[in-house]
PDB file of N, CA and C in Angstrom:
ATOM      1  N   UNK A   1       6.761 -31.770   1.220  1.00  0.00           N
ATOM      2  CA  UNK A   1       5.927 -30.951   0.360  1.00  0.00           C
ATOM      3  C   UNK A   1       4.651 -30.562   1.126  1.00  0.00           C
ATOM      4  N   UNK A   2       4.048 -29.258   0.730  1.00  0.00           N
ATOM      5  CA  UNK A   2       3.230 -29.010   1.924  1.00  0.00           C
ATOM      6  C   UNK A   2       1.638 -29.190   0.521  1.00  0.00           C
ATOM      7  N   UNK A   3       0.664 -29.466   1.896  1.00  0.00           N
ATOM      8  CA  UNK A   3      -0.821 -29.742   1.097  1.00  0.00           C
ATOM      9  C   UNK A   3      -1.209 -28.663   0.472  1.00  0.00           C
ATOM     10  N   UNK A   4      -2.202 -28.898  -0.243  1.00  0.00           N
ATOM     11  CA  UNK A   4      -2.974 -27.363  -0.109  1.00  0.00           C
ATOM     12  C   UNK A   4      -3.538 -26.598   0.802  1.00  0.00           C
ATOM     13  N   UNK A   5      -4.031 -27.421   1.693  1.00  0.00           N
ATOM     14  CA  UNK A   5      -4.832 -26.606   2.695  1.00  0.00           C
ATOM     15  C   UNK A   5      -3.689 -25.782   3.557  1.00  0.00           C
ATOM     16  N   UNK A   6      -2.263 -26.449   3.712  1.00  0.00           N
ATOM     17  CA  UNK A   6      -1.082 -26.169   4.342  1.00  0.00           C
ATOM     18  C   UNK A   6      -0.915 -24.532   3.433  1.00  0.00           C
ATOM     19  N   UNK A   7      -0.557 -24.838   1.991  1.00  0.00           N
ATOM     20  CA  UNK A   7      -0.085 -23.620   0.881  1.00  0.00           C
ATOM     21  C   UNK A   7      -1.301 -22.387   1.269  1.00  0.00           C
ATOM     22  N   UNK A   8      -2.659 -23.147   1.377  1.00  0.00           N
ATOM     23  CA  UNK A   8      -3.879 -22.003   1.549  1.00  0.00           C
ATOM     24  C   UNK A   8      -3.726 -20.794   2.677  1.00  0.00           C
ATOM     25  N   UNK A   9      -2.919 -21.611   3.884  1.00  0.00           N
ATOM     26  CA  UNK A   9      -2.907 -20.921   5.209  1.00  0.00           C
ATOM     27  C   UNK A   9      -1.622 -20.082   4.999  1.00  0.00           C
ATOM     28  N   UNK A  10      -0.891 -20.266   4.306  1.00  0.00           N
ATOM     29  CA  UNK A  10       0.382 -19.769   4.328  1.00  0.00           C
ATOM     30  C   UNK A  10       0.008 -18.668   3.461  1.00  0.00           C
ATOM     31  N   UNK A  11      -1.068 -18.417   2.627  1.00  0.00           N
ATOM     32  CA  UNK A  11      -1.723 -17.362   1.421  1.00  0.00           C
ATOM     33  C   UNK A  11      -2.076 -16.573   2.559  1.00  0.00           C
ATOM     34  N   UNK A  12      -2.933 -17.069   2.671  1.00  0.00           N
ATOM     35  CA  UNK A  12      -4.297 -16.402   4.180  1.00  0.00           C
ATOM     36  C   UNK A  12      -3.244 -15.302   5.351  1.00  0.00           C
ATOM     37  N   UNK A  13      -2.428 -15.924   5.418  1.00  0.00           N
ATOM     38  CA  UNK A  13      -1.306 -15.385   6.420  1.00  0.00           C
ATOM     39  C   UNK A  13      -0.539 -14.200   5.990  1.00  0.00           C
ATOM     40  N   UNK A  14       0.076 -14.603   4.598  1.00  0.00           N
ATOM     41  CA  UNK A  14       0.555 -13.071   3.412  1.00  0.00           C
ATOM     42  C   UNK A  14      -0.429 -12.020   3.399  1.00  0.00           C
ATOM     43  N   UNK A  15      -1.230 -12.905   3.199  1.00  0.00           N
ATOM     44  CA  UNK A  15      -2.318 -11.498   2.867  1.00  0.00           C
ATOM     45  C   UNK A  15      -2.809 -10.501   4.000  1.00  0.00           C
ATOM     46  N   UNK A  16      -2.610 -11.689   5.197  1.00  0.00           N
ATOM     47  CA  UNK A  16      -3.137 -10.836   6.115  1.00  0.00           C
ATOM     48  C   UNK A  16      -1.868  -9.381   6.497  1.00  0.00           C
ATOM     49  N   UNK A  17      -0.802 -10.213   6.616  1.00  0.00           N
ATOM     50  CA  UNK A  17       0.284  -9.492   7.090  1.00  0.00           C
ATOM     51  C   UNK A  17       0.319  -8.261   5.968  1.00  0.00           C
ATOM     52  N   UNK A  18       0.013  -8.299   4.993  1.00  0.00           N
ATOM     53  CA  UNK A  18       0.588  -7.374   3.857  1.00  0.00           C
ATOM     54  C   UNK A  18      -0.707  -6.349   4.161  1.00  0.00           C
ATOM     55  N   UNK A  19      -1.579  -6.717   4.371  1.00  0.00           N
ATOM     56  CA  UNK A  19      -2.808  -5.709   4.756  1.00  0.00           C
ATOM     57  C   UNK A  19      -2.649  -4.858   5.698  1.00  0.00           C
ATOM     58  N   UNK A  20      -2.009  -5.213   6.837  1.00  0.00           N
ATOM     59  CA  UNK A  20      -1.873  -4.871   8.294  1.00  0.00           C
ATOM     60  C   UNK A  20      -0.501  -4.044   7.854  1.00  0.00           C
ATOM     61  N   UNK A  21       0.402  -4.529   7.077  1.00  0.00           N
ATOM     62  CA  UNK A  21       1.169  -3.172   6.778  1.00  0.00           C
ATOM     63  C   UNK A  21       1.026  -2.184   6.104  1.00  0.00           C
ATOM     64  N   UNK A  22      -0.174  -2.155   5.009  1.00  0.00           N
ATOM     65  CA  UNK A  22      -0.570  -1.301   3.919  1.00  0.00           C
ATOM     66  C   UNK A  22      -1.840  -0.516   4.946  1.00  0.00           C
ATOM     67  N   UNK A  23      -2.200  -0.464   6.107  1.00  0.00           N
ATOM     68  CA  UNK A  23      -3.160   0.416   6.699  1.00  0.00           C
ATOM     69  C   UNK A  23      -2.180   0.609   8.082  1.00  0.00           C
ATOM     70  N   UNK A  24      -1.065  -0.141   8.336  1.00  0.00           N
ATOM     71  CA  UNK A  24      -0.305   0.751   9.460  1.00  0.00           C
ATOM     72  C   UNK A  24       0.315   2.076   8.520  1.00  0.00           C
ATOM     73  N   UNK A  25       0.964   1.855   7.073  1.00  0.00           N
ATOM     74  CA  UNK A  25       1.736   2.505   6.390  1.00  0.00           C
ATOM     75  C   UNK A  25       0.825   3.924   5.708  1.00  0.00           C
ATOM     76  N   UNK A  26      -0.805   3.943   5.644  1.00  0.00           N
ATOM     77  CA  UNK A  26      -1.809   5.070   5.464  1.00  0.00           C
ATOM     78  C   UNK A  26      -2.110   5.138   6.397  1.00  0.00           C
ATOM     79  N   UNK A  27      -2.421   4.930   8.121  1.00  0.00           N
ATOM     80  CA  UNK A  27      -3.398   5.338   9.374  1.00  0.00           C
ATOM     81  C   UNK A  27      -3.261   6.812   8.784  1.00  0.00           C
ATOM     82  N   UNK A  28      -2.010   7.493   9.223  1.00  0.00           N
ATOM     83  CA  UNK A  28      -1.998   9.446   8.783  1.00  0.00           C
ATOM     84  C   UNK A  28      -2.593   9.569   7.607  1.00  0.00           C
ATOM     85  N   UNK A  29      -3.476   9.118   6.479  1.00  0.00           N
ATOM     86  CA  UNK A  29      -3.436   9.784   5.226  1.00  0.00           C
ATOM     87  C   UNK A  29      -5.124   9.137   5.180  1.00  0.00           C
ATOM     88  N   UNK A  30      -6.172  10.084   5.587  1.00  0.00           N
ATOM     89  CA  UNK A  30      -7.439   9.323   5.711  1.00  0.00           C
ATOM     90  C   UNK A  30      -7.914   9.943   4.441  1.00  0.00           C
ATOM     91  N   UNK A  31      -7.887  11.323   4.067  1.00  0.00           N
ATOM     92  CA  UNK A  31      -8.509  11.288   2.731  1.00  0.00           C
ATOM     93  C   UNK A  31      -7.596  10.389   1.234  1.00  0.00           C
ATOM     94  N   UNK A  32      -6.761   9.551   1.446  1.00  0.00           N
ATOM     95  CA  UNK A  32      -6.271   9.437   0.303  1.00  0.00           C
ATOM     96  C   UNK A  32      -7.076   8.683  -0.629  1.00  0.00           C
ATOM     97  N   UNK A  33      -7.596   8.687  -1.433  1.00  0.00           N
ATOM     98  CA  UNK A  33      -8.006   8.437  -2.745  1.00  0.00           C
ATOM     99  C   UNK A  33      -8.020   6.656  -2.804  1.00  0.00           C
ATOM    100  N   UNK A  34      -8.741   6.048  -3.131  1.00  0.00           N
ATOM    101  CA  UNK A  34      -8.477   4.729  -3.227  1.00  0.00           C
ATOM    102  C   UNK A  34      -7.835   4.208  -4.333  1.00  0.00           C
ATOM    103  N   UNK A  35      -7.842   5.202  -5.283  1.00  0.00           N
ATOM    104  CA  UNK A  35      -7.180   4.637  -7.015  1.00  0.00           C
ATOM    105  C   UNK A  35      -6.035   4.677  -6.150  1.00  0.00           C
ATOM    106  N   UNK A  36      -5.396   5.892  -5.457  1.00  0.00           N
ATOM    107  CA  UNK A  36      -3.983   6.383  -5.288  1.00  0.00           C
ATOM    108  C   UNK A  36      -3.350   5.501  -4.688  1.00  0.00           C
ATOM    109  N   UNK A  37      -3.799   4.989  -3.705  1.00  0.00           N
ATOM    110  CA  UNK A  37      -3.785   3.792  -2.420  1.00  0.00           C
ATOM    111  C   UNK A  37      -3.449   2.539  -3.248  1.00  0.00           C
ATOM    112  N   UNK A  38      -4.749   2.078  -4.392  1.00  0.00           N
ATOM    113  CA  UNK A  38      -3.831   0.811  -4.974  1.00  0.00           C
ATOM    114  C   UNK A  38      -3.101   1.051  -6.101  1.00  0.00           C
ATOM    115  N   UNK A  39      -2.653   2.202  -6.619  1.00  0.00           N
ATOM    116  CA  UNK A  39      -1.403   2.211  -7.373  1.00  0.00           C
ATOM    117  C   UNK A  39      -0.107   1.926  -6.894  1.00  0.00           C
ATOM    118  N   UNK A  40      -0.312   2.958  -5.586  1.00  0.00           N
ATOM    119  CA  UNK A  40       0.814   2.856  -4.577  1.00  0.00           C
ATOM    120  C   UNK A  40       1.293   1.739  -4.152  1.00  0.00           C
ATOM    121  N   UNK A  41       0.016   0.395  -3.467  1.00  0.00           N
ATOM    122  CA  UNK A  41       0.384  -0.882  -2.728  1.00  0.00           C
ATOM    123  C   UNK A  41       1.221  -1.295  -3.773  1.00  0.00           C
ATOM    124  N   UNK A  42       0.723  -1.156  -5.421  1.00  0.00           N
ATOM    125  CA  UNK A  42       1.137  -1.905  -6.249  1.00  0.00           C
ATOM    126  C   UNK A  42       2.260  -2.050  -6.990  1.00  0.00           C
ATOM    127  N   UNK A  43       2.478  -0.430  -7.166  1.00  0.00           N
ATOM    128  CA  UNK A  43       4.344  -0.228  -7.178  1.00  0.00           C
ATOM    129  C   UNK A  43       5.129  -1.285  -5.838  1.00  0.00           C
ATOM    130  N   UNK A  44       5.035  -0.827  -4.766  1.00  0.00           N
ATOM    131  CA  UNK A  44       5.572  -1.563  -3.619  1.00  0.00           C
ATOM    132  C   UNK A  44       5.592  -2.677  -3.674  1.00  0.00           C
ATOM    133  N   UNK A  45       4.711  -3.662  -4.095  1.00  0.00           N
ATOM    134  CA  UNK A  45       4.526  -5.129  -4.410  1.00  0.00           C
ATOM    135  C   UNK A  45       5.225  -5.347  -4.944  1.00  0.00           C
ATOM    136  N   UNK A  46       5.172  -4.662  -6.642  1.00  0.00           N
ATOM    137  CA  UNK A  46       5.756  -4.619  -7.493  1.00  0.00           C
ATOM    138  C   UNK A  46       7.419  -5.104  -7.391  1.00  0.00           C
ATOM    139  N   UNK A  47       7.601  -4.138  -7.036  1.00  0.00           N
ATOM    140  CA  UNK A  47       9.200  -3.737  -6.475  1.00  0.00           C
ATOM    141  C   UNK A  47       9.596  -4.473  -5.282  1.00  0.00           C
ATOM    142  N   UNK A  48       9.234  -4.544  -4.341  1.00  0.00           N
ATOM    143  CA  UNK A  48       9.612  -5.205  -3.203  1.00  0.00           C
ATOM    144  C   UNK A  48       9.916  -3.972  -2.465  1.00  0.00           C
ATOM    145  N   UNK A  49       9.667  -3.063  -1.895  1.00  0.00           N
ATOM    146  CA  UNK A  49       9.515  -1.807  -1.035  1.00  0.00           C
ATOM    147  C   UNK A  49       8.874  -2.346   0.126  1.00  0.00           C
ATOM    148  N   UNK A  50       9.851  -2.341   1.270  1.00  0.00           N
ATOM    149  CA  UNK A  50       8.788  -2.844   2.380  1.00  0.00           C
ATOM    150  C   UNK A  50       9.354  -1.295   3.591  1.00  0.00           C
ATOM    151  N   UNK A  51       9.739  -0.151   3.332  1.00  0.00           N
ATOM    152  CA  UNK A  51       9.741   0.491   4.231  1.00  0.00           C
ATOM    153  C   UNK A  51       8.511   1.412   4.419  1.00  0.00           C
ATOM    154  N   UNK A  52       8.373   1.266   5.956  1.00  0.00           N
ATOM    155  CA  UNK A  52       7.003   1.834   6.537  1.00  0.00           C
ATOM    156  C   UNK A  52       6.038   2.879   6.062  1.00  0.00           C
ATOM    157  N   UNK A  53       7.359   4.110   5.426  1.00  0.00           N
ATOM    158  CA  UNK A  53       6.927   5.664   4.965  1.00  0.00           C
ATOM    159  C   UNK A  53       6.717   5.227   3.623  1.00  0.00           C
ATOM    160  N   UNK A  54       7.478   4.032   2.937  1.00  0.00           N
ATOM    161  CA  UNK A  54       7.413   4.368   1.570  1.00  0.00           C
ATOM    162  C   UNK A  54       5.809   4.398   0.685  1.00  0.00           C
ATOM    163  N   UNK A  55       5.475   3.382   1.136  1.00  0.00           N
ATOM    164  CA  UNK A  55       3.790   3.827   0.339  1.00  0.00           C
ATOM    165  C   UNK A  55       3.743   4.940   0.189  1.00  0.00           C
ATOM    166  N   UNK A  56       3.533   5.968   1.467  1.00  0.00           N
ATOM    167  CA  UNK A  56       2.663   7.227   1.840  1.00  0.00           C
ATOM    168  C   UNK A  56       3.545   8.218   0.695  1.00  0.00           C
ATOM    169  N   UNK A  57       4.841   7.612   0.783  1.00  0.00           N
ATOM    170  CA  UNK A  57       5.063   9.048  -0.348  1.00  0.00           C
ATOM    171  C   UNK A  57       5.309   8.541  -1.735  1.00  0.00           C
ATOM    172  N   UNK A  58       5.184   7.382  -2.001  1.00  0.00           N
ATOM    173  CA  UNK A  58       4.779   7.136  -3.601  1.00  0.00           C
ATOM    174  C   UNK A  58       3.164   7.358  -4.028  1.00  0.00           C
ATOM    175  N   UNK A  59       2.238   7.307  -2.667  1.00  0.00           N
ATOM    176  CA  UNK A  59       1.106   7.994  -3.123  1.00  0.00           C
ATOM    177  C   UNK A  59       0.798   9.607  -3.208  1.00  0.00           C
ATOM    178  N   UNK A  60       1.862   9.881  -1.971  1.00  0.00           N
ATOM    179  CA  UNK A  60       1.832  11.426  -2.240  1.00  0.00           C
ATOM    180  C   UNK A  60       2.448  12.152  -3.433  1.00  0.00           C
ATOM    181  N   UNK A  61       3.930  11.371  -4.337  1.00  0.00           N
ATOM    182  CA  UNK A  61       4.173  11.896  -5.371  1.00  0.00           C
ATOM    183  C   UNK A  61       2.980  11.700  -6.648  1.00  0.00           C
ATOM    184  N   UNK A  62       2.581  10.533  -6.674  1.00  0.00           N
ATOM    185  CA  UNK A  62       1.567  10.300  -7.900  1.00  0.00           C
ATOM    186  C   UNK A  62       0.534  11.359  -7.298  1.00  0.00           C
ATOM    187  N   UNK A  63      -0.085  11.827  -6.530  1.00  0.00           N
ATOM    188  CA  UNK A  63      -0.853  13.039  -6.275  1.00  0.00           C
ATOM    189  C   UNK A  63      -0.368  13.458  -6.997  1.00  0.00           C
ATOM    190  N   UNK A  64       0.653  14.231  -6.993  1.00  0.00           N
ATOM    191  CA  UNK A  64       1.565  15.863  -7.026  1.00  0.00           C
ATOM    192  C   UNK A  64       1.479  15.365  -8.589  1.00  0.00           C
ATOM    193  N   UNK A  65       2.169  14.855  -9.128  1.00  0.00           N
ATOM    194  CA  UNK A  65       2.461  14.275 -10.595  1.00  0.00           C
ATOM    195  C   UNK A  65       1.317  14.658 -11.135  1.00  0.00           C
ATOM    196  N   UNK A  66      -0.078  14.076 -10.930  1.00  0.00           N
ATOM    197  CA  UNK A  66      -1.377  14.356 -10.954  1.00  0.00           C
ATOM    198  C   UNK A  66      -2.059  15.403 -11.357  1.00  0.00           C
ATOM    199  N   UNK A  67      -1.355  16.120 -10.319  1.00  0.00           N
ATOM    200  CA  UNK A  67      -2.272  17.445  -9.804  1.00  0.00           C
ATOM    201  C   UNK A  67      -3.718  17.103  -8.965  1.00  0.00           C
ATOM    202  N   UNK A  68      -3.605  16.299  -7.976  1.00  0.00           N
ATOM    203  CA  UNK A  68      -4.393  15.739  -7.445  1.00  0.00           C
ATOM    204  C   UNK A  68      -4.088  15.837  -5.713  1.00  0.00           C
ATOM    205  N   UNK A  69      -3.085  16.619  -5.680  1.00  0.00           N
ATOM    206  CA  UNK A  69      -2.788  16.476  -4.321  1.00  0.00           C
ATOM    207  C   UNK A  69      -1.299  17.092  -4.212  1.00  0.00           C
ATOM    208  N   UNK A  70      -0.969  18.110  -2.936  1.00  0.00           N
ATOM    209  CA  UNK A  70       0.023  18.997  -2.258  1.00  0.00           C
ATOM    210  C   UNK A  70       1.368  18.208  -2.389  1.00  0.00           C
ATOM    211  N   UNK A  71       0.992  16.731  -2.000  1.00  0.00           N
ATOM    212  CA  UNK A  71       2.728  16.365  -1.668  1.00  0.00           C
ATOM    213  C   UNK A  71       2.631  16.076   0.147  1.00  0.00           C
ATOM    214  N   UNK A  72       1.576  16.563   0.813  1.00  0.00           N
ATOM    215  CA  UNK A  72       1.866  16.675   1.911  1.00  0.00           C
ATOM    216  C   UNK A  72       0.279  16.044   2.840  1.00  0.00           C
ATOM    217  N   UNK A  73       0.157  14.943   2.175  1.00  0.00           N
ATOM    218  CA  UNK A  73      -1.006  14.298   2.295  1.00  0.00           C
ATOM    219  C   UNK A  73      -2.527  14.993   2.297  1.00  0.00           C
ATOM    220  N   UNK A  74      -2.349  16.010   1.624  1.00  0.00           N
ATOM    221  CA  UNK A  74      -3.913  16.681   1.294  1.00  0.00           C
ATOM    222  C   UNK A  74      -3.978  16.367  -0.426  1.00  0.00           C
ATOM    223  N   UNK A  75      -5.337  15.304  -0.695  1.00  0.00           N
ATOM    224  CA  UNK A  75      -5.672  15.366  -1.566  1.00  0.00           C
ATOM    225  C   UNK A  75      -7.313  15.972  -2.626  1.00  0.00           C
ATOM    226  N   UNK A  76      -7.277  15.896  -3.606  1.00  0.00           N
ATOM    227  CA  UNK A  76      -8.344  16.541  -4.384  1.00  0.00           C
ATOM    228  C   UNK A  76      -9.171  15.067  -4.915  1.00  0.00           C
TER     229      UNK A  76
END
């Protein structure tokens, strides 16, 4: 059974990794919106979506849905 401080590092470590994929998966999309950004992480979480593009275009459809944005990473 692992300690806490063991369970803490193993948190510390998720989080880091899940960060480092949620800003490799926006680098191309610098104006996106920050609401849009954590709706998006959060579907993906949600769901278990771990492919690279997928964020960028569940934030680009909730744009479009919106009316907040092209579809083609330009947003309002």
């Amino acid at each position: 059974m692992k300690t806490t401080a063991q369970l803490n590092d193993t948190i510390k470590d998720w989080k880091e990794r899940d960060k480092a994929f949620f800003d490799e998966a926006f680098k191309d999309m610098p104006g996106l919106p920050d609401d849009l950004r954590t709706a998006s992480e959060r579907i993906v979480r949600a769901y278990g979506i771990r492919g690279i593009c997928d964020p960028g275009y569940i934030a680009n459809v909730i744009a479009v849905e919106l009316g907040r944005g092209d579809g083609l990473s330009n947003f309002q």
